[in-house]
C-alpha atoms as a PDB file:
ATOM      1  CA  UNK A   1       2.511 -45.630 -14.277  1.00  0.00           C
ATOM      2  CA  UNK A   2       4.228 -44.429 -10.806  1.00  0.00           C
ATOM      3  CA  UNK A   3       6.610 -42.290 -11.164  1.00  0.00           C
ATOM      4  CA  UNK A   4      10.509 -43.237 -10.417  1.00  0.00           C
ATOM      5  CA  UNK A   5      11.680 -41.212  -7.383  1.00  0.00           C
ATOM      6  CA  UNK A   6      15.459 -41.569  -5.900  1.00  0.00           C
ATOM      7  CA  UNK A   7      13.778 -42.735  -2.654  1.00  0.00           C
ATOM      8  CA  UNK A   8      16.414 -40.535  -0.384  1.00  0.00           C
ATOM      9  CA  UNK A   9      15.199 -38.885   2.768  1.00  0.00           C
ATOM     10  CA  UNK A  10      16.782 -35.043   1.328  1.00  0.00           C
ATOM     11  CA  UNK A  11      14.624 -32.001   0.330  1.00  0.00           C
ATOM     12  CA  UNK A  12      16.819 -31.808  -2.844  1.00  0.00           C
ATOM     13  CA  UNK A  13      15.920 -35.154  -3.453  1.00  0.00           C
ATOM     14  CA  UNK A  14      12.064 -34.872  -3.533  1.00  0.00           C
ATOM     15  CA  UNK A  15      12.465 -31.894  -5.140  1.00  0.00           C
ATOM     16  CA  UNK A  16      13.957 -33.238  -7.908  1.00  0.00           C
ATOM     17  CA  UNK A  17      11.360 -36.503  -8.115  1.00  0.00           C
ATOM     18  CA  UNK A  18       9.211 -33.184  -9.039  1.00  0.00           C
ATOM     19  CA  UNK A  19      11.045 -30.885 -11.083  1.00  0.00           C
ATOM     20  CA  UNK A  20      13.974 -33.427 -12.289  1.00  0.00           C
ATOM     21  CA  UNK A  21      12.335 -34.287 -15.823  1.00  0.00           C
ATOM     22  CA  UNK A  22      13.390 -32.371 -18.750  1.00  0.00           C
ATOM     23  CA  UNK A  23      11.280 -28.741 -19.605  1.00  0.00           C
ATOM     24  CA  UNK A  24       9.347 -28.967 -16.564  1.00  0.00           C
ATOM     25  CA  UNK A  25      11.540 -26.051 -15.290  1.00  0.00           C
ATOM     26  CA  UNK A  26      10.992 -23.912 -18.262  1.00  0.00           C
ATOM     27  CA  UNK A  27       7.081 -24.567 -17.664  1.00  0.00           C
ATOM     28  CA  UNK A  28       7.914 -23.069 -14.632  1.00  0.00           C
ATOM     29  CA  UNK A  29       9.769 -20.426 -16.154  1.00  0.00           C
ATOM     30  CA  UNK A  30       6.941 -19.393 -18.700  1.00  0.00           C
ATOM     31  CA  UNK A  31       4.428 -19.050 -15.316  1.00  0.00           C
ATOM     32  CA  UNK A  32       6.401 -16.590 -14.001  1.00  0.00           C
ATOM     33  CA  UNK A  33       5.615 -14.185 -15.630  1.00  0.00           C
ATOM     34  CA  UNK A  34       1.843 -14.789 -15.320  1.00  0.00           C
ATOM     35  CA  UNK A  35      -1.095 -16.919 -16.228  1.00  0.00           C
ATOM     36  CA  UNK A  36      -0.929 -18.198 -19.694  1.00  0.00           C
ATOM     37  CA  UNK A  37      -2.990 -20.612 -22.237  1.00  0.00           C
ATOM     38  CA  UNK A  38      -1.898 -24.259 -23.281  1.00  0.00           C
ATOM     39  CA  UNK A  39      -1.270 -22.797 -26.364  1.00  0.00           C
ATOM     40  CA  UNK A  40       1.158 -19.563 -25.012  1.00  0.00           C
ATOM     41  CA  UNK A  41       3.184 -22.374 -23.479  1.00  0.00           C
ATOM     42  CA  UNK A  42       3.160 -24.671 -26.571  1.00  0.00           C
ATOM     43  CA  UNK A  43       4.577 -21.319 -28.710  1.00  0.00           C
ATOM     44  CA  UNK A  44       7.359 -20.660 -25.869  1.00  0.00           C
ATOM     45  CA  UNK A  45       8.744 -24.180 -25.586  1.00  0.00           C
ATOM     46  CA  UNK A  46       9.156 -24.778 -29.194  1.00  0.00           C
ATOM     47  CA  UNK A  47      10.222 -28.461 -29.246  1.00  0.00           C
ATOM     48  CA  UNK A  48       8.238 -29.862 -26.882  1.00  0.00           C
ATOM     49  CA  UNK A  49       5.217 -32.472 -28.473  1.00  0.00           C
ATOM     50  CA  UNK A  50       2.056 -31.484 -27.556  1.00  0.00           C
ATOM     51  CA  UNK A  51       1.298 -34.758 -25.991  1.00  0.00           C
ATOM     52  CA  UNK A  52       5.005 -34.385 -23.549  1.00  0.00           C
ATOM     53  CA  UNK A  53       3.239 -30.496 -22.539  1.00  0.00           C
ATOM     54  CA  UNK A  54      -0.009 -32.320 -21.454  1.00  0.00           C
ATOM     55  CA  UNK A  55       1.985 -34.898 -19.018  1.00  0.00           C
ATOM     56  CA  UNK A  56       4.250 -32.319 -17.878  1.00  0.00           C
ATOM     57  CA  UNK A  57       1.422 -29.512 -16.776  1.00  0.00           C
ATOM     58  CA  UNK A  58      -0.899 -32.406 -15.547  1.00  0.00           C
ATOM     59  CA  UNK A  59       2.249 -33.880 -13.128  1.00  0.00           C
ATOM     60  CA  UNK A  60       2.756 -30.108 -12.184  1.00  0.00           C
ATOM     61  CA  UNK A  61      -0.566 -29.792 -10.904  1.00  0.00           C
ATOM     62  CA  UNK A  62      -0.816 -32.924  -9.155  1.00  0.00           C
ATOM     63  CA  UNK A  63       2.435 -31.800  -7.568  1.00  0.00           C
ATOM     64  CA  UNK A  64       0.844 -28.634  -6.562  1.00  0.00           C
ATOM     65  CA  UNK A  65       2.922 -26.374  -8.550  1.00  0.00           C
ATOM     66  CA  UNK A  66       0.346 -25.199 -11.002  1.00  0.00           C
ATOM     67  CA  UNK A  67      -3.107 -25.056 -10.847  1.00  0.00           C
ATOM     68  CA  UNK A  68      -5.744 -23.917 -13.541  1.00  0.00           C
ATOM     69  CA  UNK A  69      -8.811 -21.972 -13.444  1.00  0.00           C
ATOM     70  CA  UNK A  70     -10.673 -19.736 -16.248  1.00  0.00           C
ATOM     71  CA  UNK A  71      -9.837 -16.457 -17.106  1.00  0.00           C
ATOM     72  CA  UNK A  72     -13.039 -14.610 -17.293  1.00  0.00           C
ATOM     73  CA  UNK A  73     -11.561 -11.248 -19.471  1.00  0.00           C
ATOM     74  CA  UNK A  74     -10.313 -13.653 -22.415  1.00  0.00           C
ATOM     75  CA  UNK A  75     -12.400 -14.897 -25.273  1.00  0.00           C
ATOM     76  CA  UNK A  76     -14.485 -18.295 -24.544  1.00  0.00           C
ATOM     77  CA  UNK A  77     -13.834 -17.940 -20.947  1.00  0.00           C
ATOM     78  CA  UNK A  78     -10.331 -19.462 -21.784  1.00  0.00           C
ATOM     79  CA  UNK A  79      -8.525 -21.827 -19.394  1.00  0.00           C
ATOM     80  CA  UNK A  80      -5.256 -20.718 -18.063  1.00  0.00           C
ATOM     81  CA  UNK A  81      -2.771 -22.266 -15.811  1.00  0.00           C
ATOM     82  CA  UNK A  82      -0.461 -20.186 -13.138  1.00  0.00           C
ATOM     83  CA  UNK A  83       1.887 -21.164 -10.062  1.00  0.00           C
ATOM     84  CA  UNK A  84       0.445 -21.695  -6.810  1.00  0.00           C
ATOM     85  CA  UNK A  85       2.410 -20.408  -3.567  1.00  0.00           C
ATOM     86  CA  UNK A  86       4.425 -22.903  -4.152  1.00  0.00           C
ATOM     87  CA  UNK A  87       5.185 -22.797  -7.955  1.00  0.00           C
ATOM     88  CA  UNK A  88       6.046 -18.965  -7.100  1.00  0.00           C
ATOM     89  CA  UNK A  89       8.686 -20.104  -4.269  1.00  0.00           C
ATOM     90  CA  UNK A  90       9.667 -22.735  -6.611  1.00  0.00           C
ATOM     91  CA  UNK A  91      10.247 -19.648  -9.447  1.00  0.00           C
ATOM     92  CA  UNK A  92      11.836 -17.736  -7.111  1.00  0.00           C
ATOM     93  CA  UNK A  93      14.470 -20.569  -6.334  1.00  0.00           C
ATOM     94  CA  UNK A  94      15.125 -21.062 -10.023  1.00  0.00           C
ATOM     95  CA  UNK A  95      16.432 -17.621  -9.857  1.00  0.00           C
ATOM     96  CA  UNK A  96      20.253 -18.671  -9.012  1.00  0.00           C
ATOM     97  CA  UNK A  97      20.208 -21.475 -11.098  1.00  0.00           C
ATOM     98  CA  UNK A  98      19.502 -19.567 -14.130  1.00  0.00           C
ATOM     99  CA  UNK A  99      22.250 -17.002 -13.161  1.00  0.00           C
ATOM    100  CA  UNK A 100      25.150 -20.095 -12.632  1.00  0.00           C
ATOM    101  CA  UNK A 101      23.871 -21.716 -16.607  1.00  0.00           C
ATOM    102  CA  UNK A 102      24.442 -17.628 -17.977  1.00  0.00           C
ATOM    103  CA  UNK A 103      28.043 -17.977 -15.915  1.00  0.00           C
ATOM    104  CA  UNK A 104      29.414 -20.686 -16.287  1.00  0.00           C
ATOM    105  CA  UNK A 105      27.365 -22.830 -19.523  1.00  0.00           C
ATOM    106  CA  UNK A 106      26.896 -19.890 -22.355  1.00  0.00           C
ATOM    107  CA  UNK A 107      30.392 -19.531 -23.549  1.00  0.00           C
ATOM    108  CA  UNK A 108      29.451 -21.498 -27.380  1.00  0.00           C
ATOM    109  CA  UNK A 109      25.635 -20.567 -26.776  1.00  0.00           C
ATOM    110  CA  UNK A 110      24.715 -18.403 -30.408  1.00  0.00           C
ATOM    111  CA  UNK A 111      21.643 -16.460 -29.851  1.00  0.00           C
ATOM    112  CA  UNK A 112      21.034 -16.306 -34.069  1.00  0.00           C
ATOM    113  CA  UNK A 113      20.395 -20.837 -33.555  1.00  0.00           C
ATOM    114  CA  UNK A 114      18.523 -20.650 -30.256  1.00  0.00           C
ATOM    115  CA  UNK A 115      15.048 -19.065 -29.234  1.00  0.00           C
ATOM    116  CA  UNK A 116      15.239 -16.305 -27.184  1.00  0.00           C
ATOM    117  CA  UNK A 117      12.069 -13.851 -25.571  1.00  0.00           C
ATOM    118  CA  UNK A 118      12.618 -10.857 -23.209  1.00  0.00           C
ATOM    119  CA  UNK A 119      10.447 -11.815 -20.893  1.00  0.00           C
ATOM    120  CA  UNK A 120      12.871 -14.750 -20.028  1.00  0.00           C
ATOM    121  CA  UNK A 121      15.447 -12.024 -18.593  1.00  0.00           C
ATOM    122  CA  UNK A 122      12.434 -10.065 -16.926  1.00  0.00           C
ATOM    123  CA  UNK A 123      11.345 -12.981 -14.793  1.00  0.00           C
ATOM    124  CA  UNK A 124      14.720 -13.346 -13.397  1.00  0.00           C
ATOM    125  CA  UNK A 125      15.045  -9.706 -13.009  1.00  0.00           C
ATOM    126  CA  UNK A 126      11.544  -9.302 -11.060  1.00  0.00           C
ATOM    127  CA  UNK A 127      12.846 -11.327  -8.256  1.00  0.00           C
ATOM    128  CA  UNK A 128      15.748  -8.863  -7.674  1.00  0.00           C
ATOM    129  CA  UNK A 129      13.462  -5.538  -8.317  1.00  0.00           C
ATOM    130  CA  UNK A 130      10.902  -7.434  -5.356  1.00  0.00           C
ATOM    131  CA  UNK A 131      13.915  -7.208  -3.080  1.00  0.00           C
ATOM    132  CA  UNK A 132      15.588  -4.224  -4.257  1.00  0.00           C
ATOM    133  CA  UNK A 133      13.647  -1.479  -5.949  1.00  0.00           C
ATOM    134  CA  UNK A 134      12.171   1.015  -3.621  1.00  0.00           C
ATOM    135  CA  UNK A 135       8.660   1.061  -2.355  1.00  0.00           C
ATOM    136  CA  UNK A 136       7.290   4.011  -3.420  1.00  0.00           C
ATOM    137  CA  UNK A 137       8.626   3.001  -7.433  1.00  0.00           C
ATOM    138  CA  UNK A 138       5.522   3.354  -9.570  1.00  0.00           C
ATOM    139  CA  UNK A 139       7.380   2.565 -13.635  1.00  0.00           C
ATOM    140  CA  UNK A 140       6.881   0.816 -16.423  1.00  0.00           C
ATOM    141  CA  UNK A 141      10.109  -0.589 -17.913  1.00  0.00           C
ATOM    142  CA  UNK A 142       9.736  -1.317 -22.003  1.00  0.00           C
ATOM    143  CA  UNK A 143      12.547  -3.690 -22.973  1.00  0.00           C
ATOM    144  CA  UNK A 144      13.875  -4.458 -26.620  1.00  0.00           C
ATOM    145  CA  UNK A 145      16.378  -7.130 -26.832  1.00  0.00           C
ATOM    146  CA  UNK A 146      17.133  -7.832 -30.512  1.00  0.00           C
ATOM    147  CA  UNK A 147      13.633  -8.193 -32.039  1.00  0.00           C
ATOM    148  CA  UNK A 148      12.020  -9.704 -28.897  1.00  0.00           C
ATOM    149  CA  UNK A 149      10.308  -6.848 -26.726  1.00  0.00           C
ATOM    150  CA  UNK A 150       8.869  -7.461 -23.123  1.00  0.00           C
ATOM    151  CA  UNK A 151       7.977  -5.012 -20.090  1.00  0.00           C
ATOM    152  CA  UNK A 152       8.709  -5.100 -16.366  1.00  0.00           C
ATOM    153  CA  UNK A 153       6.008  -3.563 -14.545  1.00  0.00           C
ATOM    154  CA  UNK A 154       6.404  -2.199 -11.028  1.00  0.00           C
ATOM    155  CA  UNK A 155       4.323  -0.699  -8.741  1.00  0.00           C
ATOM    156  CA  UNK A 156       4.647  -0.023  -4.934  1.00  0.00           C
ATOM    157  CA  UNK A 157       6.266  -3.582  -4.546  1.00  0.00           C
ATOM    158  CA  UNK A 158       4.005  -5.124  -7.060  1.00  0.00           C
ATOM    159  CA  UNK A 159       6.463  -6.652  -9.296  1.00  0.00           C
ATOM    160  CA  UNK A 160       5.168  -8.367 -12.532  1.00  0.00           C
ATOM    161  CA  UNK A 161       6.130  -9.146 -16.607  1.00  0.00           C
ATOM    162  CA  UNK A 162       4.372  -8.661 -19.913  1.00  0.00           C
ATOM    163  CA  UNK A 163       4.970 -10.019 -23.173  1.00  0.00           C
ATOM    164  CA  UNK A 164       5.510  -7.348 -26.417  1.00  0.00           C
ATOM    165  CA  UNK A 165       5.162  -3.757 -26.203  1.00  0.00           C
ATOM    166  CA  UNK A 166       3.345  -1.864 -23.285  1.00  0.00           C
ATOM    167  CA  UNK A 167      -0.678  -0.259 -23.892  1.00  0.00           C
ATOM    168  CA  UNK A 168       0.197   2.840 -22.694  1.00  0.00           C
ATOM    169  CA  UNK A 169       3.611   5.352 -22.793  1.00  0.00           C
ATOM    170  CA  UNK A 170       6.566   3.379 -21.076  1.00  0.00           C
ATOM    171  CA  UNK A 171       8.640   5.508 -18.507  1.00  0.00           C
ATOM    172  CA  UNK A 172      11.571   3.934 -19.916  1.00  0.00           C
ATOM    173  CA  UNK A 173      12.879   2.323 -22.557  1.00  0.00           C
ATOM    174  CA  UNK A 174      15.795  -0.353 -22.378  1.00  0.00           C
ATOM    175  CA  UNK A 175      17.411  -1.427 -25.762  1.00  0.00           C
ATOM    176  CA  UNK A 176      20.316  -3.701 -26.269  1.00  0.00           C
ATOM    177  CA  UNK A 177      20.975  -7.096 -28.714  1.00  0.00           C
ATOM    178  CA  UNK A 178      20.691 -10.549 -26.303  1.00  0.00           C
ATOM    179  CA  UNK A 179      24.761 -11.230 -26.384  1.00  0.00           C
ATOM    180  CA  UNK A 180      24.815  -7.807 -24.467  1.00  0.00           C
ATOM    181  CA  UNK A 181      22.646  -9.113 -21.995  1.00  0.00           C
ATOM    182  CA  UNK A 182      23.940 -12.287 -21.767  1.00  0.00           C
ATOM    183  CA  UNK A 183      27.661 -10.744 -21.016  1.00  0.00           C
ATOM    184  CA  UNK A 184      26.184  -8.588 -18.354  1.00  0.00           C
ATOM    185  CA  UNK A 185      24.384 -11.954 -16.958  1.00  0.00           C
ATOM    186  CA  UNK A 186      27.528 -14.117 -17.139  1.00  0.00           C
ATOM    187  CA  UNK A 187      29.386 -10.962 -15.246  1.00  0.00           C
ATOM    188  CA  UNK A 188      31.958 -10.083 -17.894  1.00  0.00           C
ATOM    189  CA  UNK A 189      30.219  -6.309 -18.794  1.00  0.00           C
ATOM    190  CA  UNK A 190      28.548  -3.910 -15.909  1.00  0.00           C
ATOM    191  CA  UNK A 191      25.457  -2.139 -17.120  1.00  0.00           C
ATOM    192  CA  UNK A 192      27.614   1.157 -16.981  1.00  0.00           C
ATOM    193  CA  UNK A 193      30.477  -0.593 -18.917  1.00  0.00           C
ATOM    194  CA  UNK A 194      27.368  -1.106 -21.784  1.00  0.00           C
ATOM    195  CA  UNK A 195      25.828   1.730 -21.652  1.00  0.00           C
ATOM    196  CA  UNK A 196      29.772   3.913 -22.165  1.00  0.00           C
ATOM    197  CA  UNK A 197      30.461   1.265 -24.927  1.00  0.00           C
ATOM    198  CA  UNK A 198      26.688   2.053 -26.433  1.00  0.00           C
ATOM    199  CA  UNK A 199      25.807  -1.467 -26.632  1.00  0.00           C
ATOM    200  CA  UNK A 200      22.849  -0.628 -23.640  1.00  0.00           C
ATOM    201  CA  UNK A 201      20.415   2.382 -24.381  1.00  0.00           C
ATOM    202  CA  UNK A 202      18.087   3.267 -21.341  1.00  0.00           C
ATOM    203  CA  UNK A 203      15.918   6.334 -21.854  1.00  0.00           C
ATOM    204  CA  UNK A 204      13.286   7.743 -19.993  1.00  0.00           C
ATOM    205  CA  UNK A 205      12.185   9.191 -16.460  1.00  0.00           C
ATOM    206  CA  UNK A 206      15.249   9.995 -15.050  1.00  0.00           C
ATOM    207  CA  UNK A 207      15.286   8.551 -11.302  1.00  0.00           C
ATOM    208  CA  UNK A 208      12.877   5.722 -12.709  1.00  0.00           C
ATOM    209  CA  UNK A 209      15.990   4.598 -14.815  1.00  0.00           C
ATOM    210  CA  UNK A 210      18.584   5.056 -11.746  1.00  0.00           C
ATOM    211  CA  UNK A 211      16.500   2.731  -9.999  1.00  0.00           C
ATOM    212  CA  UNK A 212      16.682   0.396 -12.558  1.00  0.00           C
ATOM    213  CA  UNK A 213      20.407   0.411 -13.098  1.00  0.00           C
ATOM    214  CA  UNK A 214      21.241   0.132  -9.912  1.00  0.00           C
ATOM    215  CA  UNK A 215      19.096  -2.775  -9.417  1.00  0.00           C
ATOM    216  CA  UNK A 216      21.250  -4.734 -12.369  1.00  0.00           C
ATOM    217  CA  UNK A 217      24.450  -3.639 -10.964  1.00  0.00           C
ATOM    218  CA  UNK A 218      23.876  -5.258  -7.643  1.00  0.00           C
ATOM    219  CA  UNK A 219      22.747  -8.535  -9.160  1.00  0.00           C
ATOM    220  CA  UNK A 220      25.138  -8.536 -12.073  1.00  0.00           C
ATOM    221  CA  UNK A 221      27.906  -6.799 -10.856  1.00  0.00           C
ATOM    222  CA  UNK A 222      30.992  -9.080 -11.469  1.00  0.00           C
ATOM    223  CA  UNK A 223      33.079 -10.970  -7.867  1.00  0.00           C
END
């Protein structure tokens, strides 16, 4: 069945013949942070039928956003799917929108009846540390966010998330609960505002954890 498009000559119109039906965003959002299995994106978009996932990632690569290949280092030569260039740019565009929905659509949100996983506040937070951080940072950030733990990863401008807990010794740790987070997102709390009221707890290397901070104020900091 062809799809329906609006059939307007505007970039915002074709984009949203592609990206305009509902979860295909949050597909998008889930590849962000990295290859993952059918089955790591059925666990993340809890809701979605299995049979609505299929049509979505199938439309997605025949739009050129996501391709698949197989991922040699996982058990039965599993097949993943990632972003292409273009998923990435797409990603990367996402960015704002996610930032206006914490501003300005969160005020009844309750984080104890809605999912919530760190690594949805790392992917948005990459893009600013692959524009921001310095070059030369080499750091491993752990995050805990209520009972959901994540890691940012950066290394000489290689930015890049991880679900759960990191293999190895983080450089620093991050704690706070997810309304925390979502007042810094929405602009109503700095990240030194948290951290004096003890609702945010960053430990660790020293400048590693400057770097990060200072990162979040210039994105979150409020107008």
């Amino acid at each position: 069945m062809p799809r329906k498009t609006y059939g307007q000559f505007c970039g915002l119109a074709h984009a949203l013949d592609v990206v305009g039906e509902r979860w295909t965003l949050l597909i998008v959002r889930e590849l962000a942070s990295g290859p993952k299995r059918y089955s790591e994106l059925a666990d993340a978009l809890t809701g979605i039928g299995t049979s609505l996932l299929a049509n979505r990632v199938r439309q997605l690569e025949s739009d050129g956003v996501v391709t698949r290949r197989l991922a040699l280092d996982q058990p039965g030569s599993a097949v993943v799917y990632e972003l292409s260039d273009a998923g990435r740019e797409l990603a990367a565009a996402v960015v704002p929108l996610a930032m206006w929905g914490a501003r300005h659509q969160m005020d009844d949100a309750d984080v104890s009846r809605e999912s919530f996983r760190a690594e949805w506040l790392l992917n948005f937070l990459a893009a600013d540390f692959r524009r921001d951080a310095p070059k030369d940072l080499a750091a491993v950030y752990e995050f805990h966010i209520d009972d959901s733990v994540a890691c940012l990863h950066v290394d000489a401008g290689r930015v890049w998330v991880t679900p759960g807990p990191s293999a190895s010794p983080s450089d620093v740790t991050v704690r706070a609960s997810a309304k925390t987070v979502a007042r810094m997102v929405g602009r109503t709390l700095t990240s030194q505002e948290a951290i004096a009221a003890g609702r945010l707890e960053v430990t660790g290397d020293r400048a590693a954890a400057a770097a990060l901070t200072d990162v979040i104020e210039r994105r979150l900091a409020p107008h």
